[in-house]
C-alpha atoms as a PDB file:
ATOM      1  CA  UNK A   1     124.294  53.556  46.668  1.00  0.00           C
ATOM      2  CA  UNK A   2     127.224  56.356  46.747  1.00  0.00           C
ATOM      3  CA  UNK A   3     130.620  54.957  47.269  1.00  0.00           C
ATOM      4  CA  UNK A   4     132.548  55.785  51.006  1.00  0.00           C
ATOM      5  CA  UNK A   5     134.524  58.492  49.786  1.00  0.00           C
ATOM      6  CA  UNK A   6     131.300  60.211  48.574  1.00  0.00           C
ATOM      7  CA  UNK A   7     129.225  59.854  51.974  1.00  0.00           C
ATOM      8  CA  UNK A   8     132.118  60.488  54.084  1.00  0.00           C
ATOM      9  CA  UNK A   9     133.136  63.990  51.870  1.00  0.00           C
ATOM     10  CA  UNK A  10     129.424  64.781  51.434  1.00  0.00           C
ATOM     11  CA  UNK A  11     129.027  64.531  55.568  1.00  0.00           C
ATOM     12  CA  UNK A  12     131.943  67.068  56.202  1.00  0.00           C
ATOM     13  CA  UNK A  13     130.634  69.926  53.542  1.00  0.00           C
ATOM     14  CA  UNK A  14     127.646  69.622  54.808  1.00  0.00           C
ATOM     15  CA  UNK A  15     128.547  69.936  58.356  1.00  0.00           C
ATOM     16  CA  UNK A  16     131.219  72.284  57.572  1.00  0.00           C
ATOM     17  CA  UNK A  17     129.135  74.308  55.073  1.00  0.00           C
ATOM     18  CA  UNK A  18     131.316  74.260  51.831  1.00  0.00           C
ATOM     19  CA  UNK A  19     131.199  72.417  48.803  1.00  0.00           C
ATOM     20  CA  UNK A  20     132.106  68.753  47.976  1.00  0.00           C
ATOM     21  CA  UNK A  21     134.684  69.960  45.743  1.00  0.00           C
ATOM     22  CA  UNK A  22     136.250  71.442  48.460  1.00  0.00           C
ATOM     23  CA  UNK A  23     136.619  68.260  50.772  1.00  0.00           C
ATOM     24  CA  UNK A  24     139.597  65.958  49.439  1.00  0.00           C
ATOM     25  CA  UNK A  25     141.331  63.057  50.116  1.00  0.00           C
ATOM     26  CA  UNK A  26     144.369  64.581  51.014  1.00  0.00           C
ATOM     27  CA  UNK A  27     142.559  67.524  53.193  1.00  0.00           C
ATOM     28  CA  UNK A  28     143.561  67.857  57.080  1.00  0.00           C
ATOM     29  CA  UNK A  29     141.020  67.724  59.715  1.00  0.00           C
ATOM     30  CA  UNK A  30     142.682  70.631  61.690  1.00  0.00           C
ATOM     31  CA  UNK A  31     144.961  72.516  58.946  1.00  0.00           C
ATOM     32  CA  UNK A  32     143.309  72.505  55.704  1.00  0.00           C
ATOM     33  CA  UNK A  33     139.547  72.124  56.976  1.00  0.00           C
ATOM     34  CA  UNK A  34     140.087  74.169  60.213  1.00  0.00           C
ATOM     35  CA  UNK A  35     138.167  71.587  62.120  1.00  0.00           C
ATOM     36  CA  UNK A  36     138.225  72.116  66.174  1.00  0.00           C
ATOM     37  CA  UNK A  37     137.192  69.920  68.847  1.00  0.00           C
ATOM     38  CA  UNK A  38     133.631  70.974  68.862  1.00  0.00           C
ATOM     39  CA  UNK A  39     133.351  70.381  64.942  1.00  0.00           C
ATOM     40  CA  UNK A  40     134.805  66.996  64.993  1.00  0.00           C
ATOM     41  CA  UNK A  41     132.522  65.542  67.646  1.00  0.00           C
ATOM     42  CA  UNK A  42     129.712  66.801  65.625  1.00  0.00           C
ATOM     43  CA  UNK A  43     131.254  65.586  62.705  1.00  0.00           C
ATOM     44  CA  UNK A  44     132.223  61.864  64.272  1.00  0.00           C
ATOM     45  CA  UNK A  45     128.468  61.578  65.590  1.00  0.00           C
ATOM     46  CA  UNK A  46     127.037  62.373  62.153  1.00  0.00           C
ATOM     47  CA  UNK A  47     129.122  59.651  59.686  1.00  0.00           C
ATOM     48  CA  UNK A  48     128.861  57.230  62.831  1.00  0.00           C
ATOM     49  CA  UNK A  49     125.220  57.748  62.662  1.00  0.00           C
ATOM     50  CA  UNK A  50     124.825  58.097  58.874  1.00  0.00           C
ATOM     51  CA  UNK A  51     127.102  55.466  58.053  1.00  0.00           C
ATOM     52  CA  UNK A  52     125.857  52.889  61.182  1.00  0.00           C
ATOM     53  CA  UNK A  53     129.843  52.628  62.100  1.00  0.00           C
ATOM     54  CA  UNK A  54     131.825  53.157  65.292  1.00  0.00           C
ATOM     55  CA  UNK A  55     134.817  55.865  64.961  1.00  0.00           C
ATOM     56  CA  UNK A  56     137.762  55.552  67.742  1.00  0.00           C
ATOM     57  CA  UNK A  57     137.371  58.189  70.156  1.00  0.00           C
ATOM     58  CA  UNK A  58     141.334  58.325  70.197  1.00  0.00           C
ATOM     59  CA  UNK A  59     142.831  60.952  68.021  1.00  0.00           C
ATOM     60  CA  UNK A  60     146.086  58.834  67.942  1.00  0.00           C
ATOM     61  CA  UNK A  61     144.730  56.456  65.463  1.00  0.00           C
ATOM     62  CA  UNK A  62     145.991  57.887  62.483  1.00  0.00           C
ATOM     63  CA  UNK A  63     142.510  59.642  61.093  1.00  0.00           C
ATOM     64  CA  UNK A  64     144.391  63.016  60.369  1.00  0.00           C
ATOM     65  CA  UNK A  65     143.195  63.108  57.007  1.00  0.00           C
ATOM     66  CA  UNK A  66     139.758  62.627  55.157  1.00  0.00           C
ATOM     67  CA  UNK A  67     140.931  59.771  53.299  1.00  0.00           C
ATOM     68  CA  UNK A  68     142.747  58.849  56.182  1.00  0.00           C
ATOM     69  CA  UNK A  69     138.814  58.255  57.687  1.00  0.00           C
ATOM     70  CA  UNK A  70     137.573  57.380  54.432  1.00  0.00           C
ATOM     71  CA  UNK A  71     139.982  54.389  54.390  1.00  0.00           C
ATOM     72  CA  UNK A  72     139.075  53.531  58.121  1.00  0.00           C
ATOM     73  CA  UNK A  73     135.573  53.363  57.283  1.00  0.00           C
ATOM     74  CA  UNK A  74     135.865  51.486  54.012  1.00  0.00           C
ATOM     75  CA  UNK A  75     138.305  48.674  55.839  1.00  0.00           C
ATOM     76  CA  UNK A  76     135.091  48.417  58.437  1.00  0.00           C
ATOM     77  CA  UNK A  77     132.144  48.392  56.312  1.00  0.00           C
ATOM     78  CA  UNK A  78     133.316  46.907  53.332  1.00  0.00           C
END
């Protein structure tokens, strides 16, 4: 089984279209991925779907960055 990290960046290239590489812990949803509100309810339903978890529907919960969600998921599935 792949680690978090590696579902939860290989869910955003893929939906995104770009390379693994490309997705990083430290990348912004809206500044350094250039996701919009469209793209990140696709992007919630597909790791809550792929990853059988419940994301907050709240943007205030501090999920700015990828391993901002990548530690959100981790603390609820570990």
């Amino acid at each position: 089984m792949s680690s978090v990290q590696d579902q939860v960046t290989r869910i955003i290239a893929d939906q995104l279209g770009i390379t693994q590489k490309a997705v990083t812990a430290e990348s912004a949803f809206t500044t350094d991925l250039n996701i919009d509100a469209r793209q990140s309810a696709l992007l919630r339903r597909q790791i809550e779907q792929q990853l059988n978890i419940e994301l907050p529907k709240d943007d205030a919960k501090g999920l700015a960055t990828v391993g901002d969600l990548i530690a959100y998921v981790e603390e609820r599935t570990g």
